[in-house]
PDB file of N, CA and C in Angstrom:
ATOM      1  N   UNK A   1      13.889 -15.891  -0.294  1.00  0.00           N
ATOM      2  CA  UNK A   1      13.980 -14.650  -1.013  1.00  0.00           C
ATOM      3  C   UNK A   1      12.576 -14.286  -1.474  1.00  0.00           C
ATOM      4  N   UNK A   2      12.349 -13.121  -0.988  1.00  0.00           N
ATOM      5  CA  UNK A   2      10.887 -13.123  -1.628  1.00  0.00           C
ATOM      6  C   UNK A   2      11.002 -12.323  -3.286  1.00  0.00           C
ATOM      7  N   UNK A   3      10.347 -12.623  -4.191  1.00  0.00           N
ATOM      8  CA  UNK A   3      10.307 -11.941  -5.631  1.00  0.00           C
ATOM      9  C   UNK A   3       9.441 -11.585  -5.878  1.00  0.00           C
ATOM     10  N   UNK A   4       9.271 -10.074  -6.044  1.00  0.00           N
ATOM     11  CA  UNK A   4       8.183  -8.832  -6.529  1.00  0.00           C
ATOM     12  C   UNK A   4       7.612  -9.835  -8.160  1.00  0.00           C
ATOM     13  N   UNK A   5       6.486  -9.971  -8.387  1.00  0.00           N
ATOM     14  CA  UNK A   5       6.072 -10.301  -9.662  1.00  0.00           C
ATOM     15  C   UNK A   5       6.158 -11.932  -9.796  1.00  0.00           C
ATOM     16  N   UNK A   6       6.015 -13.028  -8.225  1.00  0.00           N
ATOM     17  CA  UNK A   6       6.461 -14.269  -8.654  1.00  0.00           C
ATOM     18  C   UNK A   6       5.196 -14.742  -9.557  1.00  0.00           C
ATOM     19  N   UNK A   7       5.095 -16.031 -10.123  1.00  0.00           N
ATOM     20  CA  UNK A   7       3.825 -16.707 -10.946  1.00  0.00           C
ATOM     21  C   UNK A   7       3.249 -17.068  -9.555  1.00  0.00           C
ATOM     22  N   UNK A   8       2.835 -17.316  -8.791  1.00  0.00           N
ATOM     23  CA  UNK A   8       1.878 -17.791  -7.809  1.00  0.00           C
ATOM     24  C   UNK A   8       1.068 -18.971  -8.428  1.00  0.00           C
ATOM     25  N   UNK A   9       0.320 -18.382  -9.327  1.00  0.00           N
ATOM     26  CA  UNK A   9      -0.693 -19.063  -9.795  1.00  0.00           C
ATOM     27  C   UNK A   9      -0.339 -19.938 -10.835  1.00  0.00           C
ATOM     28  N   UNK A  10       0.715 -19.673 -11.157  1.00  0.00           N
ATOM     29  CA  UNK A  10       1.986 -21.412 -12.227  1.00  0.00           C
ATOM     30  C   UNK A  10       2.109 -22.007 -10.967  1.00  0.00           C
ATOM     31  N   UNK A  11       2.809 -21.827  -9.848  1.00  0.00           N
ATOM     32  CA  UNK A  11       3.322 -22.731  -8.884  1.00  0.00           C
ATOM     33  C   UNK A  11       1.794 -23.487  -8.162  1.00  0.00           C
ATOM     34  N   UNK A  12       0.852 -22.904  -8.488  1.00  0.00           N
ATOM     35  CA  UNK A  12      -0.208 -23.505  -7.279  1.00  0.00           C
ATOM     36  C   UNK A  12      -0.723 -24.617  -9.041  1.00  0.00           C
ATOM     37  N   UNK A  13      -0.484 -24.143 -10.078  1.00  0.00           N
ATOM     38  CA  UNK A  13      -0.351 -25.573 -11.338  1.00  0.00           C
ATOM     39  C   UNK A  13       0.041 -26.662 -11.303  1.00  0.00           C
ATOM     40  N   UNK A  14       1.981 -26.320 -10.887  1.00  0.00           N
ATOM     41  CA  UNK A  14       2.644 -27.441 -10.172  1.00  0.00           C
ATOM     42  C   UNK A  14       2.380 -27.619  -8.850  1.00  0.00           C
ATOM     43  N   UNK A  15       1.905 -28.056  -7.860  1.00  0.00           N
ATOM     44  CA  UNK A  15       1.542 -28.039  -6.809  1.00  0.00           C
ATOM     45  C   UNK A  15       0.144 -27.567  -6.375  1.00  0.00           C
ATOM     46  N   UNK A  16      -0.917 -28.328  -6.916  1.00  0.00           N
ATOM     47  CA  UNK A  16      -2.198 -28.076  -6.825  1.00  0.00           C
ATOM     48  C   UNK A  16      -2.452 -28.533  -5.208  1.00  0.00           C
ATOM     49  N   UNK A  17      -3.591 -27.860  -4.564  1.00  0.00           N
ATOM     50  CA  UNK A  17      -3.909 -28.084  -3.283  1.00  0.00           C
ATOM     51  C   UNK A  17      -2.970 -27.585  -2.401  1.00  0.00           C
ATOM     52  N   UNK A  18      -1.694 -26.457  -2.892  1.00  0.00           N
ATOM     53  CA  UNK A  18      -0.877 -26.163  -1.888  1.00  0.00           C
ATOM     54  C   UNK A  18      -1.267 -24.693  -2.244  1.00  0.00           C
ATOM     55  N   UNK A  19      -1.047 -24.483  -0.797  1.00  0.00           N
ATOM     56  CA  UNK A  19      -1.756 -22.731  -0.805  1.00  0.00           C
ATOM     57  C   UNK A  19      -0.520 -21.125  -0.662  1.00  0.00           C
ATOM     58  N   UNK A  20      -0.315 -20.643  -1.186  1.00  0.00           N
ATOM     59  CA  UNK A  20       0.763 -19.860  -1.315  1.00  0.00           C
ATOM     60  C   UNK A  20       0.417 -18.570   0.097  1.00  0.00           C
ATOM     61  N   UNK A  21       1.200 -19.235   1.491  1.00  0.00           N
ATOM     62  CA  UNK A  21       0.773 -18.624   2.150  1.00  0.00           C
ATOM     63  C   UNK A  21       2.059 -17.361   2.190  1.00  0.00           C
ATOM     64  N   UNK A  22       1.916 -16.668   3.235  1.00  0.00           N
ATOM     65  CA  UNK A  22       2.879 -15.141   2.807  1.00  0.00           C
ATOM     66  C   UNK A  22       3.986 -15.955   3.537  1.00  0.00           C
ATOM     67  N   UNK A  23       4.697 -16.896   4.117  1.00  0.00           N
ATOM     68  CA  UNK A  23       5.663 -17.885   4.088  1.00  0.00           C
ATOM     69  C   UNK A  23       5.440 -18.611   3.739  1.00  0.00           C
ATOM     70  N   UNK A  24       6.366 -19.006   2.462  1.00  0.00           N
ATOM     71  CA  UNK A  24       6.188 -20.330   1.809  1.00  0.00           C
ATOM     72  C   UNK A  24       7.835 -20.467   1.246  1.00  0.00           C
ATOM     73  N   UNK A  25       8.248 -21.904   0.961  1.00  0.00           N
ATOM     74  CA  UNK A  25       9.370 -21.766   0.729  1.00  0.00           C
ATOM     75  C   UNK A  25       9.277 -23.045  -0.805  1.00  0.00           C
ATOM     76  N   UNK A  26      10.026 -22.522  -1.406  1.00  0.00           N
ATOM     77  CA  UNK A  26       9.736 -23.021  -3.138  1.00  0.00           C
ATOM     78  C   UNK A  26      11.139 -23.413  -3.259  1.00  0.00           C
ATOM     79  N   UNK A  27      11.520 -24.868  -3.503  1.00  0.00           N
ATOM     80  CA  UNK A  27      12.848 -25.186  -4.536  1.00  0.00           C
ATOM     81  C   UNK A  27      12.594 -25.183  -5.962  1.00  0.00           C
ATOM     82  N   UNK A  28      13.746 -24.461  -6.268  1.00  0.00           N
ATOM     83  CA  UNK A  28      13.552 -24.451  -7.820  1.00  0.00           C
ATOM     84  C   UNK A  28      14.972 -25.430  -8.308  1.00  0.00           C
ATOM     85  N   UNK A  29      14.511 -25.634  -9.766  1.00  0.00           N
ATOM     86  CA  UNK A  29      15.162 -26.334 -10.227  1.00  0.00           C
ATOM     87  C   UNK A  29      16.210 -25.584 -11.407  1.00  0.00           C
ATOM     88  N   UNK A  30      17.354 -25.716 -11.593  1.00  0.00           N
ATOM     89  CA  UNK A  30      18.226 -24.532 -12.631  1.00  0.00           C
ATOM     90  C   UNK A  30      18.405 -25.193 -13.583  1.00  0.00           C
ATOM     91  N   UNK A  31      18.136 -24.657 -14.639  1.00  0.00           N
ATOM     92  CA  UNK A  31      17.943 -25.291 -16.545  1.00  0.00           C
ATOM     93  C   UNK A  31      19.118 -24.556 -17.046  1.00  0.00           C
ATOM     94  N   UNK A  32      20.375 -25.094 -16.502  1.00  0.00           N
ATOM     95  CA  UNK A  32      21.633 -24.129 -17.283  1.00  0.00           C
ATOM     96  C   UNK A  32      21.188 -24.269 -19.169  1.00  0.00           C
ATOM     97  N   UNK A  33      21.090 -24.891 -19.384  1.00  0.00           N
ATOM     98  CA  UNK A  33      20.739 -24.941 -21.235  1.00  0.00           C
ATOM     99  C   UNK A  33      19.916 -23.704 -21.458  1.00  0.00           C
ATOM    100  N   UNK A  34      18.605 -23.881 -20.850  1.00  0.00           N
ATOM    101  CA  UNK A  34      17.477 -22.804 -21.110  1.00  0.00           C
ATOM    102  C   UNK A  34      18.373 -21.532 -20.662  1.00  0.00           C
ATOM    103  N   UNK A  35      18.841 -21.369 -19.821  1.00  0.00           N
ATOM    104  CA  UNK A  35      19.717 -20.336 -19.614  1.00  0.00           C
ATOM    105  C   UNK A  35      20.467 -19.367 -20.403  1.00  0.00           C
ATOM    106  N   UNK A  36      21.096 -20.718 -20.689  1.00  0.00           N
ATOM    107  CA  UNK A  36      22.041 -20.094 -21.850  1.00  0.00           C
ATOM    108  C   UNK A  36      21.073 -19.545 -23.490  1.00  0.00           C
ATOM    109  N   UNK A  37      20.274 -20.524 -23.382  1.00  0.00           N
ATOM    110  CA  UNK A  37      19.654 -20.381 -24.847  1.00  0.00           C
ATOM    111  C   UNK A  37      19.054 -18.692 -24.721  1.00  0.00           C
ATOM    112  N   UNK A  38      18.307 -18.578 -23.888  1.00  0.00           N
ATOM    113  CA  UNK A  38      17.532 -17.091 -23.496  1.00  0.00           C
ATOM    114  C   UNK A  38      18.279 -16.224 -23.756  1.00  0.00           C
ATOM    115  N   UNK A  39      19.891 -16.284 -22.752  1.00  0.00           N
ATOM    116  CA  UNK A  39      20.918 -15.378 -22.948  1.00  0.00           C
ATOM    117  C   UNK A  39      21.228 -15.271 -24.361  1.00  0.00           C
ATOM    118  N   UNK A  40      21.929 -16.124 -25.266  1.00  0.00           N
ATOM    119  CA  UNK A  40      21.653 -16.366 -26.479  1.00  0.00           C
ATOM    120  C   UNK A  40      20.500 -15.459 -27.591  1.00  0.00           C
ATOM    121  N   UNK A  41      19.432 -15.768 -27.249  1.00  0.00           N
ATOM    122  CA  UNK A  41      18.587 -15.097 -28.012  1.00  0.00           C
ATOM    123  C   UNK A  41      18.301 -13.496 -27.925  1.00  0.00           C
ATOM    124  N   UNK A  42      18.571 -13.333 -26.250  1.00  0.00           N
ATOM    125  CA  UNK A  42      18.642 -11.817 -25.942  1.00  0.00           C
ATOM    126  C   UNK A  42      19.666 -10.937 -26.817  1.00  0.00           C
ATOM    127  N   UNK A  43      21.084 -11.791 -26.832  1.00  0.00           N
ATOM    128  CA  UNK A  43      22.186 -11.212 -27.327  1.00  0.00           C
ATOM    129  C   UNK A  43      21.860 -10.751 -28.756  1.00  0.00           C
ATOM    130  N   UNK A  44      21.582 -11.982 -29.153  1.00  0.00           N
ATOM    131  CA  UNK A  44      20.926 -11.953 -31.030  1.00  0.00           C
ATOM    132  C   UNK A  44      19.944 -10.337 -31.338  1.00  0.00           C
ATOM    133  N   UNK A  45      18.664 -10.044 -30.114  1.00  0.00           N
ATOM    134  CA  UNK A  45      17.750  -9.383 -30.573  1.00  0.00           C
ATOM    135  C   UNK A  45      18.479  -8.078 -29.923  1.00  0.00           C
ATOM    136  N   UNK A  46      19.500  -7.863 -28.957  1.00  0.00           N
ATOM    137  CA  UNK A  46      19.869  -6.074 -28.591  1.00  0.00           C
ATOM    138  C   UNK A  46      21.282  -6.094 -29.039  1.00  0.00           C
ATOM    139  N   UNK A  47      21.883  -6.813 -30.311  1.00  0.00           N
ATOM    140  CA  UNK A  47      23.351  -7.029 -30.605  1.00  0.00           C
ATOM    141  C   UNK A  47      23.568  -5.521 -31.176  1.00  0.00           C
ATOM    142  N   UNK A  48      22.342  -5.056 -32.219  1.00  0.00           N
ATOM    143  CA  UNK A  48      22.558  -4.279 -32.738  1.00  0.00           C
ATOM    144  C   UNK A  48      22.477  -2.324 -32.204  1.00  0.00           C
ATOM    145  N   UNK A  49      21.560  -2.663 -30.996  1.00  0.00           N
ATOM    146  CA  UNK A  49      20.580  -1.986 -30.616  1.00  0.00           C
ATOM    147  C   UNK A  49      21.724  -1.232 -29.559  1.00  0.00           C
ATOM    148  N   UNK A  50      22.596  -1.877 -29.095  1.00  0.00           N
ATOM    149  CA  UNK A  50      23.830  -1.781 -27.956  1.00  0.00           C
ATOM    150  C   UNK A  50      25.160  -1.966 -28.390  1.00  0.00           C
ATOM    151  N   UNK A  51      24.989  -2.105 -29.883  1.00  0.00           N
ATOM    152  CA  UNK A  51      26.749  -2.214 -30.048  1.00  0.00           C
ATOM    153  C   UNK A  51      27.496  -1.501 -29.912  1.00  0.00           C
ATOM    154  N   UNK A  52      27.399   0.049 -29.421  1.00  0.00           N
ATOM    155  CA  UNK A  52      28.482   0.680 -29.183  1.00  0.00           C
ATOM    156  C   UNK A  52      28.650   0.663 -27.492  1.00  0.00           C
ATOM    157  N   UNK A  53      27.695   0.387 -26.933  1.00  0.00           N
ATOM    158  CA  UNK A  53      27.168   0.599 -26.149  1.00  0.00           C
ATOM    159  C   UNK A  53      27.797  -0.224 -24.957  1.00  0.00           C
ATOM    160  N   UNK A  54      27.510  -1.859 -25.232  1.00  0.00           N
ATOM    161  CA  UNK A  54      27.403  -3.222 -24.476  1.00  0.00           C
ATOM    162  C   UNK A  54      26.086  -3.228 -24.287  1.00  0.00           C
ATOM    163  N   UNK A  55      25.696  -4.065 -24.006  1.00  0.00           N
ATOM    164  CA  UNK A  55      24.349  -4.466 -23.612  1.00  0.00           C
ATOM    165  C   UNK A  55      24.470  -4.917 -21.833  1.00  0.00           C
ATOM    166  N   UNK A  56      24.049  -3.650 -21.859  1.00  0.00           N
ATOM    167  CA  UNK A  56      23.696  -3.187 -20.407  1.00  0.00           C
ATOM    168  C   UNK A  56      23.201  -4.841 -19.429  1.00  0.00           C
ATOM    169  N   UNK A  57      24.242  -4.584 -17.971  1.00  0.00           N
ATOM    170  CA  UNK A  57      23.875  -6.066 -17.080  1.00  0.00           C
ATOM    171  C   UNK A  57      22.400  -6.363 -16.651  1.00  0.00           C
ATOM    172  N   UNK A  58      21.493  -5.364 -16.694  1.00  0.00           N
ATOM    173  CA  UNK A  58      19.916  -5.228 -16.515  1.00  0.00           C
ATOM    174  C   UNK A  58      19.516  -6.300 -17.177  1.00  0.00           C
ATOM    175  N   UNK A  59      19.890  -6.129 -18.694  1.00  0.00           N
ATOM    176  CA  UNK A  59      19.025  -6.951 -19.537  1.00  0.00           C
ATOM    177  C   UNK A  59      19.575  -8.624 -19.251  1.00  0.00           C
ATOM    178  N   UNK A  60      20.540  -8.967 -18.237  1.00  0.00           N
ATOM    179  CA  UNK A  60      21.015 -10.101 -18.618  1.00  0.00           C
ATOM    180  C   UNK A  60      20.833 -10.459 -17.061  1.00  0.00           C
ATOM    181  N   UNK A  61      20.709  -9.950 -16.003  1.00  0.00           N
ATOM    182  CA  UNK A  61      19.576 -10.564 -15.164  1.00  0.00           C
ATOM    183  C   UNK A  61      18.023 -10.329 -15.468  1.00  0.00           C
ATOM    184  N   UNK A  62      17.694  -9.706 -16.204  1.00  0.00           N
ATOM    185  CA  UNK A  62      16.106  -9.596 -16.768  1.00  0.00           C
ATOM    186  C   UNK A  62      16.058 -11.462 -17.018  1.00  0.00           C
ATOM    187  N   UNK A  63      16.590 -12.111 -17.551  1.00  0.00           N
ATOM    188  CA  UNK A  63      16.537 -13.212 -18.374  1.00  0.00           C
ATOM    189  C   UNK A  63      17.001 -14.026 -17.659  1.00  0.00           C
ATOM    190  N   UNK A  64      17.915 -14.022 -16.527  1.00  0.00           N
ATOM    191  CA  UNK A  64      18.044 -15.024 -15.348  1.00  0.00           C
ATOM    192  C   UNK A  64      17.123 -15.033 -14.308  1.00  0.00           C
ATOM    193  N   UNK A  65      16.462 -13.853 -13.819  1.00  0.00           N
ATOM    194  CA  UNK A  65      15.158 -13.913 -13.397  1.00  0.00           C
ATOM    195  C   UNK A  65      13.632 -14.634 -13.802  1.00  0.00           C
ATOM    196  N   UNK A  66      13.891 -14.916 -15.020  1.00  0.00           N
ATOM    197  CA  UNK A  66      12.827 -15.138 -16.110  1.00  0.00           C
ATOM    198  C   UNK A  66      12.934 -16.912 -15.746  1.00  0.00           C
ATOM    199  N   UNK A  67      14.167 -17.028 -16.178  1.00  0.00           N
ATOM    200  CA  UNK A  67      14.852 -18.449 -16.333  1.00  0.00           C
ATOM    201  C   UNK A  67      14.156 -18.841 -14.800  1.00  0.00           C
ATOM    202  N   UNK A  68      15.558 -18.594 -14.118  1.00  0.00           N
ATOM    203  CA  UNK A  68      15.806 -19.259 -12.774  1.00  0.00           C
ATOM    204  C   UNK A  68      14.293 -19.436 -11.444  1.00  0.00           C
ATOM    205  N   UNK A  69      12.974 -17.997 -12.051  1.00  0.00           N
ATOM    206  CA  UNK A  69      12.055 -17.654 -11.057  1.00  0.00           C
ATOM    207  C   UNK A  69      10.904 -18.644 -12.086  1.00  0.00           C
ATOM    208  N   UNK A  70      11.259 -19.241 -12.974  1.00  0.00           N
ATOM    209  CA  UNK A  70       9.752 -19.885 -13.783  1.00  0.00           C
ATOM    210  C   UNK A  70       9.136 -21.067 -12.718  1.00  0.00           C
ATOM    211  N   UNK A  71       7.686 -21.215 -12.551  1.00  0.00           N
ATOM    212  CA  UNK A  71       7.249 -21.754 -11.447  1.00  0.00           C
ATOM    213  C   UNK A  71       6.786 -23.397 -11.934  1.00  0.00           C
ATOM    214  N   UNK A  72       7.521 -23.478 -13.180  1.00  0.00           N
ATOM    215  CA  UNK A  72       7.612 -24.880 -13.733  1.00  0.00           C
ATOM    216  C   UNK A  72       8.590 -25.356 -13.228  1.00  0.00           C
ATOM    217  N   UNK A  73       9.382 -24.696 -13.065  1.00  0.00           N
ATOM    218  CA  UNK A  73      10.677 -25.446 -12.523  1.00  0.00           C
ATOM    219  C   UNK A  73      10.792 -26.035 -10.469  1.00  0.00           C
ATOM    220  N   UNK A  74       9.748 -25.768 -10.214  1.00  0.00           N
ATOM    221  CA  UNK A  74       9.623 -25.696  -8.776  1.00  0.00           C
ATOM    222  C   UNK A  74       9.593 -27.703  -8.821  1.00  0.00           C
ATOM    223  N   UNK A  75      10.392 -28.131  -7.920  1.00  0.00           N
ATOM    224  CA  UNK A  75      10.482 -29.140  -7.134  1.00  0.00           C
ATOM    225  C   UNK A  75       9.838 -29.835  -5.935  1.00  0.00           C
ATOM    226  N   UNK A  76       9.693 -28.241  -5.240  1.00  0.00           N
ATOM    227  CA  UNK A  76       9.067 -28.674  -3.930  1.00  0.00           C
ATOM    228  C   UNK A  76       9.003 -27.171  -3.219  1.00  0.00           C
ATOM    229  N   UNK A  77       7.645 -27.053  -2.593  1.00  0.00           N
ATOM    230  CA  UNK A  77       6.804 -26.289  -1.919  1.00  0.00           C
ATOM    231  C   UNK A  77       6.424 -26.336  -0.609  1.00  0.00           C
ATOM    232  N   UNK A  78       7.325 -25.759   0.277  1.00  0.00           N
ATOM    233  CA  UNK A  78       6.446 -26.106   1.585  1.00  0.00           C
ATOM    234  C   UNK A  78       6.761 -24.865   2.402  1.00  0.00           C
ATOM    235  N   UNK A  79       6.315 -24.612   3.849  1.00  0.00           N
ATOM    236  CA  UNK A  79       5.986 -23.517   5.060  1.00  0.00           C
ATOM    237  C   UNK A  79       7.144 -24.396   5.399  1.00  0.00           C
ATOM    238  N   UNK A  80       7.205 -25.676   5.987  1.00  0.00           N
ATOM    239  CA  UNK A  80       8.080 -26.429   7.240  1.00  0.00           C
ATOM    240  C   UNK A  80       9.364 -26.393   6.523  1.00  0.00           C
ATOM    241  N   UNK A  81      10.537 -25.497   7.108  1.00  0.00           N
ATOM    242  CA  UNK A  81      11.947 -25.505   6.626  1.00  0.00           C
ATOM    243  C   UNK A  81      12.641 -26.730   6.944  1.00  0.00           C
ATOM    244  N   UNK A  82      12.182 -27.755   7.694  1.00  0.00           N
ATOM    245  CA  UNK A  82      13.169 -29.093   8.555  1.00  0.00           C
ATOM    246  C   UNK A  82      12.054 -29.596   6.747  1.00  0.00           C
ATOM    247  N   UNK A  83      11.705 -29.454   6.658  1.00  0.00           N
ATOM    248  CA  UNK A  83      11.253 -29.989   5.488  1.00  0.00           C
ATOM    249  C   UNK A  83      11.956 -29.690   3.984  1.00  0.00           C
ATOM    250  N   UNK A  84      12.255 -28.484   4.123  1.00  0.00           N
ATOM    251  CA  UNK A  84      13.033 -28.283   2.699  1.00  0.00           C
ATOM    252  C   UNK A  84      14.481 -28.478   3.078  1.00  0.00           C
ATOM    253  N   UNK A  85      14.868 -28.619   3.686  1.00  0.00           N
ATOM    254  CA  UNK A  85      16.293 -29.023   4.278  1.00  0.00           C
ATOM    255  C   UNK A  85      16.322 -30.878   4.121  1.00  0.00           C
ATOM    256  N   UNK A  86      15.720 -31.434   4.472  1.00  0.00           N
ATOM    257  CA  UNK A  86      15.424 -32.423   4.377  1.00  0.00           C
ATOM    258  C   UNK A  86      15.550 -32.840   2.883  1.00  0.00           C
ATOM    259  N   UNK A  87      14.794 -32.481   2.412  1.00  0.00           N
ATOM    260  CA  UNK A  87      14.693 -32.657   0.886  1.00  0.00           C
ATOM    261  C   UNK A  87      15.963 -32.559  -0.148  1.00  0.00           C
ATOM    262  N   UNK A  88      16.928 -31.005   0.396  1.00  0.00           N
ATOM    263  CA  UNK A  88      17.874 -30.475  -0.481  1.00  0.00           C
ATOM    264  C   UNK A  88      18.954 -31.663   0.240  1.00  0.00           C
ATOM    265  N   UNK A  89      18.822 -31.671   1.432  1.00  0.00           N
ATOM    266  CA  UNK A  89      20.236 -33.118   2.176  1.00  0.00           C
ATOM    267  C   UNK A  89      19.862 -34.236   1.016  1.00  0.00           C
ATOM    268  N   UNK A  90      18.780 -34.963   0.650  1.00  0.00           N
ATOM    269  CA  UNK A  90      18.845 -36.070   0.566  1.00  0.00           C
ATOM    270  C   UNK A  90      19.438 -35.949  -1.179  1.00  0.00           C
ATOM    271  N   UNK A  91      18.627 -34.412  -1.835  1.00  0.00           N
ATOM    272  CA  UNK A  91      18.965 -34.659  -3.212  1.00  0.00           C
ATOM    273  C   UNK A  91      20.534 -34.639  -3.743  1.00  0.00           C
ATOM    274  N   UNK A  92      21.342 -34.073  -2.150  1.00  0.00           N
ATOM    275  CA  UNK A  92      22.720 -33.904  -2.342  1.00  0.00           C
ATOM    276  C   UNK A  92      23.399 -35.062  -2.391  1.00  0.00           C
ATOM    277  N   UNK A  93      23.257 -36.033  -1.065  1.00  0.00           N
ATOM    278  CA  UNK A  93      23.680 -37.070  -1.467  1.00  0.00           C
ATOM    279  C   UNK A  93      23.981 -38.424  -2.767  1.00  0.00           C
TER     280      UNK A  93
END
């Protein structure tokens, strides 16, 4: 999936000496807690701002994007797909 606005330059932090070529393929890792907490705090700061309203689904992938695209969370970085396949088989088992 490619993402308009990724950190590039967080992921080349975690993964120093790897070069973010225009194919590159990134596992990320999912922080359901942090997730929730973000969602959480979002709710807290537009509770008031949207209560008649709802608080519009924008703002609540705004914050799963945030979450799920952070380039701390990256696992593993590579071009070779028999390579990230490799990786996601073994972490399944």
């Amino acid at each position: 999936m490619a993402v308009d606005g990724f950190d590039q330059d967080g992921l080349l932090d975690v993964f120093p000496g790897g070069g973010c070529d225009p194919l590159w393929i990134a596992v990320m890792r999912v922080n359901q807690e942090r997730l929730d907490e973000d969602i959480k705090k979002m709710v807290r700061t537009m509770r008031w701002k949207y209560f008649f309203k709802g608080i519009p689904e924008e703002e609540y992938e705004k914050v799963e994007d945030y979450v799920h695209f952070d380039s701390k969370e990256a696992v593993l970085q590579s071009r070779n797909l028999s390579e990230v396949r490799a990786f996601l088989q073994k972490k399944m088992r």
